[in-house]
N, C-alpha and C. Protein backbone atom coordinates (compact mmCIF):
# COMPACT_ATOMS: atom_id res chain seq x y z
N UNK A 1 -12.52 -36.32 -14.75
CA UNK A 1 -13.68 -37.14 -15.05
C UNK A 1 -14.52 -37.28 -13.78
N UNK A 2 -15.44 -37.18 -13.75
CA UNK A 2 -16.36 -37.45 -12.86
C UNK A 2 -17.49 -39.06 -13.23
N UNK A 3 -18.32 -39.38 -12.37
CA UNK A 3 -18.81 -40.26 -12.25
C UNK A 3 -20.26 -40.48 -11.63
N UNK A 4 -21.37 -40.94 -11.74
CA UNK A 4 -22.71 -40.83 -11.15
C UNK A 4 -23.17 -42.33 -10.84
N UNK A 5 -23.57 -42.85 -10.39
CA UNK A 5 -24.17 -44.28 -10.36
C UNK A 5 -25.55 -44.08 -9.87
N UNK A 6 -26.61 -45.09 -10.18
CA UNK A 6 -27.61 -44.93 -9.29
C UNK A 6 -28.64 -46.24 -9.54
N UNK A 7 -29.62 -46.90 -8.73
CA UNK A 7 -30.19 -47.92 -9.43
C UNK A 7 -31.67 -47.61 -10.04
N UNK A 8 -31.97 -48.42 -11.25
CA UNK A 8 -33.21 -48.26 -11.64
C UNK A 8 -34.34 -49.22 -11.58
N UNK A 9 -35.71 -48.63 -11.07
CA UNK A 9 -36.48 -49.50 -11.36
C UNK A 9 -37.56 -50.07 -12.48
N UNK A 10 -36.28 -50.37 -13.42
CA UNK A 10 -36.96 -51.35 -14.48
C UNK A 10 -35.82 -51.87 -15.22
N UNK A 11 -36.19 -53.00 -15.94
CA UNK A 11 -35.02 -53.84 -17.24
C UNK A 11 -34.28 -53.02 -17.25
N UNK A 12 -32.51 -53.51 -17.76
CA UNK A 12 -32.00 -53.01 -18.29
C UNK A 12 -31.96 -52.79 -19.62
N UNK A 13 -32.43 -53.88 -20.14
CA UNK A 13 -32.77 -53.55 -21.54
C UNK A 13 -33.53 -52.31 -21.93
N UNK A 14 -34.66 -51.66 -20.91
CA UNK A 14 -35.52 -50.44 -21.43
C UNK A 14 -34.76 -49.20 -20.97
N UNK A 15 -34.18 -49.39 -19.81
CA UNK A 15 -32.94 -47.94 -19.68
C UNK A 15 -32.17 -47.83 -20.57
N UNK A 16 -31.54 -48.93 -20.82
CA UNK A 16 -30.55 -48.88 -22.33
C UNK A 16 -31.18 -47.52 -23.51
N UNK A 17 -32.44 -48.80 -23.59
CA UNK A 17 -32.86 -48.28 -25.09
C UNK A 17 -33.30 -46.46 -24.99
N UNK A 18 -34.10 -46.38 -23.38
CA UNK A 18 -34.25 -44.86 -23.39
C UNK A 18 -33.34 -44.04 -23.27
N UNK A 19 -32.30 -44.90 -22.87
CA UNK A 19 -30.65 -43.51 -22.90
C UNK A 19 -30.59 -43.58 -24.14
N UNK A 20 -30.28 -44.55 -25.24
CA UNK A 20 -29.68 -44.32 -26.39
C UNK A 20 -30.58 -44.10 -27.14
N UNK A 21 -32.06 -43.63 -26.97
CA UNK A 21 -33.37 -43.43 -28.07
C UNK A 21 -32.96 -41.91 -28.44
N UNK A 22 -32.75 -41.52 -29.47
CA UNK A 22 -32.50 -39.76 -30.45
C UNK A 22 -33.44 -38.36 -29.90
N UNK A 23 -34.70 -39.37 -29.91
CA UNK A 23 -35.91 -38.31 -29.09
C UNK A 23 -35.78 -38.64 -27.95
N UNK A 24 -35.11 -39.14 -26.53
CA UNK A 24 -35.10 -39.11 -25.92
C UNK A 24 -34.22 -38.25 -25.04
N UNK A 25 -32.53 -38.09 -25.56
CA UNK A 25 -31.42 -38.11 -24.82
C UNK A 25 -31.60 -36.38 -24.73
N UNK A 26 -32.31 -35.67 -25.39
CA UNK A 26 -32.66 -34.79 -24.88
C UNK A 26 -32.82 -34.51 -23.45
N UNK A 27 -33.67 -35.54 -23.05
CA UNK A 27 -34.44 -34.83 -21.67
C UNK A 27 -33.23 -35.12 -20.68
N UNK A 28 -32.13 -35.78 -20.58
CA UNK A 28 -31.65 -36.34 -19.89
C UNK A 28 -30.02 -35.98 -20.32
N UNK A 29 -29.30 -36.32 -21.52
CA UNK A 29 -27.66 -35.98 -21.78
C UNK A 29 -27.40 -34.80 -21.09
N UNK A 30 -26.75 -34.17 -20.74
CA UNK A 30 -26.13 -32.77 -20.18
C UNK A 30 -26.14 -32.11 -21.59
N UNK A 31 -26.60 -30.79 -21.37
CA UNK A 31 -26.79 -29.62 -22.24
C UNK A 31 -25.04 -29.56 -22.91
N UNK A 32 -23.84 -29.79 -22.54
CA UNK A 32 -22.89 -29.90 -23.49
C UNK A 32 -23.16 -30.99 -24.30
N UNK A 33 -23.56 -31.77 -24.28
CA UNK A 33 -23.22 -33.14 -24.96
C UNK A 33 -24.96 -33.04 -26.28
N UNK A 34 -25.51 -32.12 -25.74
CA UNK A 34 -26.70 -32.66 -26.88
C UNK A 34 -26.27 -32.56 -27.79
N UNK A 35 -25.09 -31.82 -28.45
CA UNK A 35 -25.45 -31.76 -30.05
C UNK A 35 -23.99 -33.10 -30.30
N UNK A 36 -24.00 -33.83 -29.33
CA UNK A 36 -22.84 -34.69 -29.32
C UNK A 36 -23.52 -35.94 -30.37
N UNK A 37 -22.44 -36.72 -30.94
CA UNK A 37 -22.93 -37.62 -31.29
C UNK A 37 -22.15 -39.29 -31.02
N UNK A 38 -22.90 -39.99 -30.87
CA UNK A 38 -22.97 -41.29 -30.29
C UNK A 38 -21.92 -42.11 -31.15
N UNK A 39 -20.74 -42.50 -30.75
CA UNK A 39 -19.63 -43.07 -31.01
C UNK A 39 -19.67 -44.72 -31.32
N UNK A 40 -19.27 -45.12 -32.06
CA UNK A 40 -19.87 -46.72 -32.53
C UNK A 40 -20.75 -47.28 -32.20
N UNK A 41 -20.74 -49.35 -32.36
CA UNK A 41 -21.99 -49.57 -31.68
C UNK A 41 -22.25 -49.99 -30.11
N UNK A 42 -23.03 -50.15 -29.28
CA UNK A 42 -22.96 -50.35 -28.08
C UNK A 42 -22.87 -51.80 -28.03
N UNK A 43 -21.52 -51.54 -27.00
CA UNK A 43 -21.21 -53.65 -26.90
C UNK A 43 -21.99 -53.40 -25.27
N UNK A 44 -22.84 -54.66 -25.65
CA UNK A 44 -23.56 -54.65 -24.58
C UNK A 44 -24.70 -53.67 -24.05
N UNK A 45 -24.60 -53.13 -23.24
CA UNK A 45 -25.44 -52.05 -22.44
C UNK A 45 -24.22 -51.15 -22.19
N UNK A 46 -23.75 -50.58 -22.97
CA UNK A 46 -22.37 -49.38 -23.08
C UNK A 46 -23.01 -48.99 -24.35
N UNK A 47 -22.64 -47.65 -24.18
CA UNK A 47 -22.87 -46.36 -25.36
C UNK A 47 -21.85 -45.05 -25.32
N UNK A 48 -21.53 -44.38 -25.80
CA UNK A 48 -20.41 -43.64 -25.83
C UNK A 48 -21.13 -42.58 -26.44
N UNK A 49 -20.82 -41.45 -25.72
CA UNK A 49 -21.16 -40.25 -26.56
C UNK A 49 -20.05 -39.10 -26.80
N UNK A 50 -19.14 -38.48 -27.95
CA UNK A 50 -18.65 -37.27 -27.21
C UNK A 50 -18.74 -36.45 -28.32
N UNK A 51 -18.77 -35.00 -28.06
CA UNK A 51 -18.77 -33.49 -28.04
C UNK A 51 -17.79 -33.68 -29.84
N UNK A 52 -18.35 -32.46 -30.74
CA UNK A 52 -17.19 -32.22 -31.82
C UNK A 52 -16.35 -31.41 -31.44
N UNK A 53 -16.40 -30.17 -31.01
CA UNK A 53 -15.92 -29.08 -30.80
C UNK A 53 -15.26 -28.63 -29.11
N UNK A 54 -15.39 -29.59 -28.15
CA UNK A 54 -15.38 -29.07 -26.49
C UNK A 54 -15.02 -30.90 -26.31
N UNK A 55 -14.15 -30.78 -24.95
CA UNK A 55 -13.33 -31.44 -24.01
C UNK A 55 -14.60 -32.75 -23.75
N UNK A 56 -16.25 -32.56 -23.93
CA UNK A 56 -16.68 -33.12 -23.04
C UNK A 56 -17.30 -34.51 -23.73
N UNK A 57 -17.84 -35.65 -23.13
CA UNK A 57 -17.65 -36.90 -23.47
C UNK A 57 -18.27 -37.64 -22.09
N UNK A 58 -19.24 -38.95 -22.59
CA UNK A 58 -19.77 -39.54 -21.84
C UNK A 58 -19.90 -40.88 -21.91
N UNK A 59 -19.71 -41.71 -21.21
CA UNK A 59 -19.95 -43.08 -21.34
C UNK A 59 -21.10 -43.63 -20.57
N UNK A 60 -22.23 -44.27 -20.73
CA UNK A 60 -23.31 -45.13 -20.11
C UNK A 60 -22.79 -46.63 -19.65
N UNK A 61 -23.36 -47.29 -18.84
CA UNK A 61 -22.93 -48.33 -18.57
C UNK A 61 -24.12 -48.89 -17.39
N UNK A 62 -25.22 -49.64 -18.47
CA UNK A 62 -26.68 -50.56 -17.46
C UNK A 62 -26.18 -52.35 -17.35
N UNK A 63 -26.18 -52.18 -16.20
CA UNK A 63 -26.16 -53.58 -15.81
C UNK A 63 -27.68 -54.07 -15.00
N UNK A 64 -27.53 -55.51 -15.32
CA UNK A 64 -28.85 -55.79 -14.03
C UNK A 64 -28.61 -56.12 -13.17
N UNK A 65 -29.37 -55.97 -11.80
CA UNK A 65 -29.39 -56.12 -10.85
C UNK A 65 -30.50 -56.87 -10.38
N UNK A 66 -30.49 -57.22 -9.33
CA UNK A 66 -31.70 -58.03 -7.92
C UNK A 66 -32.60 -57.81 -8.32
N UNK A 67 -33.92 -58.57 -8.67
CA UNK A 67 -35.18 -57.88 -8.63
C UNK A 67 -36.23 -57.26 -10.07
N UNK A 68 -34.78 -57.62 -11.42
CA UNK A 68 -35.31 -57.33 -12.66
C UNK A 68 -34.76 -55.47 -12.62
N UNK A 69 -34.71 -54.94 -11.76
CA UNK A 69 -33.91 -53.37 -12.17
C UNK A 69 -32.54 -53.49 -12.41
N UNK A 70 -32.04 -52.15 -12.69
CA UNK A 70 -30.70 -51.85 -13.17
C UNK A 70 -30.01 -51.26 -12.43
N UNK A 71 -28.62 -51.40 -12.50
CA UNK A 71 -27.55 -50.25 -12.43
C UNK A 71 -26.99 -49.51 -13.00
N UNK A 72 -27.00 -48.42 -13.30
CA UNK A 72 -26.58 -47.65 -14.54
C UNK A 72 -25.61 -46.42 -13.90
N UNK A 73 -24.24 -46.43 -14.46
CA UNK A 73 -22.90 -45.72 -14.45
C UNK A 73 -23.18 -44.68 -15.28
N UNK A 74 -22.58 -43.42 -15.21
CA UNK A 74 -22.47 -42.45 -15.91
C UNK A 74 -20.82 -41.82 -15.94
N UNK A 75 -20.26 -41.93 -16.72
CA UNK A 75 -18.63 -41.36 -16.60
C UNK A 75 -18.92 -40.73 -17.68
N UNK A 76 -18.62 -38.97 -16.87
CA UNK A 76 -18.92 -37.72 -17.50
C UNK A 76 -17.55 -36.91 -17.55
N UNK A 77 -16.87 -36.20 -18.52
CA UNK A 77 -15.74 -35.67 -19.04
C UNK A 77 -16.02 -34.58 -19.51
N UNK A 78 -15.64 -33.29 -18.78
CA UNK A 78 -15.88 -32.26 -19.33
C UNK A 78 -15.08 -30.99 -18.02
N UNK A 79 -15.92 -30.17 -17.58
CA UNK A 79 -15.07 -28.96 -16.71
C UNK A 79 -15.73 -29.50 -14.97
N UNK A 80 -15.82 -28.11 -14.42
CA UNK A 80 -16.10 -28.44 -13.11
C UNK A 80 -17.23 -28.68 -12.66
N UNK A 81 -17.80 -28.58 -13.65
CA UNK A 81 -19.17 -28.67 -13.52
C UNK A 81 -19.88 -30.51 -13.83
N UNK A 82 -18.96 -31.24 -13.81
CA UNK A 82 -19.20 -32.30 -14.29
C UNK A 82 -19.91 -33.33 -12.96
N UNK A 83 -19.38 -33.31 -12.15
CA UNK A 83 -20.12 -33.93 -11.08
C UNK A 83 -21.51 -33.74 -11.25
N UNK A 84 -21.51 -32.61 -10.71
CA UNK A 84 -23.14 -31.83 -10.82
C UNK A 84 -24.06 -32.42 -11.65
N UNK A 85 -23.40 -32.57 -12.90
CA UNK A 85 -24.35 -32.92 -14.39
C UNK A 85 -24.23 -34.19 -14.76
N UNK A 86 -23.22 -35.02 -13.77
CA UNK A 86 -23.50 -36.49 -13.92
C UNK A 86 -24.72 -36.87 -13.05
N UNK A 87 -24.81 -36.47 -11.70
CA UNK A 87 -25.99 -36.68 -11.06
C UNK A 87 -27.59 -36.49 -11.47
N UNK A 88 -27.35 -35.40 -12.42
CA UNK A 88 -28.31 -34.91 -12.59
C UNK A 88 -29.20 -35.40 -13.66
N UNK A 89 -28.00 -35.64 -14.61
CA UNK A 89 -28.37 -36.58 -15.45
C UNK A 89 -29.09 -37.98 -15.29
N UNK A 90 -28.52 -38.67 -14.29
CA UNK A 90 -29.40 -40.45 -13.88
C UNK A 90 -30.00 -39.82 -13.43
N UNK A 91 -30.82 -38.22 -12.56
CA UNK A 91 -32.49 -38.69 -11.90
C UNK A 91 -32.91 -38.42 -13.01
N UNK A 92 -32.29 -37.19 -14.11
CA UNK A 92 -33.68 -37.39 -15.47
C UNK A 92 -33.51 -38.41 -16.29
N UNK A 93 -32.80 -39.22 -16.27
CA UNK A 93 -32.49 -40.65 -17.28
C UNK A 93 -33.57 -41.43 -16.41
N UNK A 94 -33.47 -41.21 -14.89
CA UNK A 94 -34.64 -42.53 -14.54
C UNK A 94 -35.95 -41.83 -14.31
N UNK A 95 -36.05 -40.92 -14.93
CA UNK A 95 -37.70 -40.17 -14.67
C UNK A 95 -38.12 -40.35 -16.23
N UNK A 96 -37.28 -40.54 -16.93
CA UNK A 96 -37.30 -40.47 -18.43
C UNK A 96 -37.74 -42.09 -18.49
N UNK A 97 -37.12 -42.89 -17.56
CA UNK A 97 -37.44 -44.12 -18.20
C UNK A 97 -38.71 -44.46 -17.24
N UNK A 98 -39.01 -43.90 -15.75
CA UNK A 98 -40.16 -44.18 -15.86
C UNK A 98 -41.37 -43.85 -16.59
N UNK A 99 -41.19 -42.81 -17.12
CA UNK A 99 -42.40 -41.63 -18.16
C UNK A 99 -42.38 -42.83 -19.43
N UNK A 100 -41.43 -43.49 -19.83
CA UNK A 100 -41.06 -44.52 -20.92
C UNK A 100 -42.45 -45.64 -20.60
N UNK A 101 -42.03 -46.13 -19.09
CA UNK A 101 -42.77 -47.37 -18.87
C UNK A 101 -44.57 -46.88 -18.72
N UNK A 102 -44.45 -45.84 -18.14
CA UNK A 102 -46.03 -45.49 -18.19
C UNK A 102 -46.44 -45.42 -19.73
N UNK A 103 -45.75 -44.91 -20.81
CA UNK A 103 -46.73 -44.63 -21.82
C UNK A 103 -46.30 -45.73 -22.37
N UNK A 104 -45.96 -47.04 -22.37
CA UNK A 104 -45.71 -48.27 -22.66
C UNK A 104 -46.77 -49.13 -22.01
């Protein structure tokens, strides 16, 4: 398992909603996990995603922080490549949610 953290600048409530928005998780889930689908309901600011067919599987996790932004966890499950694509994932999750707040 690998792991990503990083902070955002805006609500947690609107990172939430742009990680877990259908037209969104595109720009941002790791290319294993798109055709994944989203595992019960989210307690809290937690969302669960994993894979039908392959090892791989993701958990979100936005908290708030100082200032009205967030902290948002990424625990990513899959091969060696998982580090890589946890990181990569929170800068397009927070470019996704700033592109969110501009056309908002």
């Amino acid at each position: 398992m690998a792991y990503a953290e990083r902070g955002v600048s805006a609500p947690p409530e609107v990172v939430f909603n742009t990680a877990t928005d259908p037209d969104r998780t595109a720009a941002w889930l790791p290319e294993p996990l798109l055709s994944a689908s989203r595992v019960g309901e989210p307690d809290g600011f937690r969302a669960r995603w994993d894979a039908r067919d392959t090892d791989w599987s993701a958990e979100l996790q936005v908290e708030p922080e100082d200032a009205g932004g967030a902290r948002v966890r990424l625990d990513l499950t899959g091969d060696g490549s998982a580090s890589r694509l946890a990181d990569e994932a929170l800068v397009n999750l927070a470019r996704e949610v700033a592109d969110n707040l501009q056309a908002g």
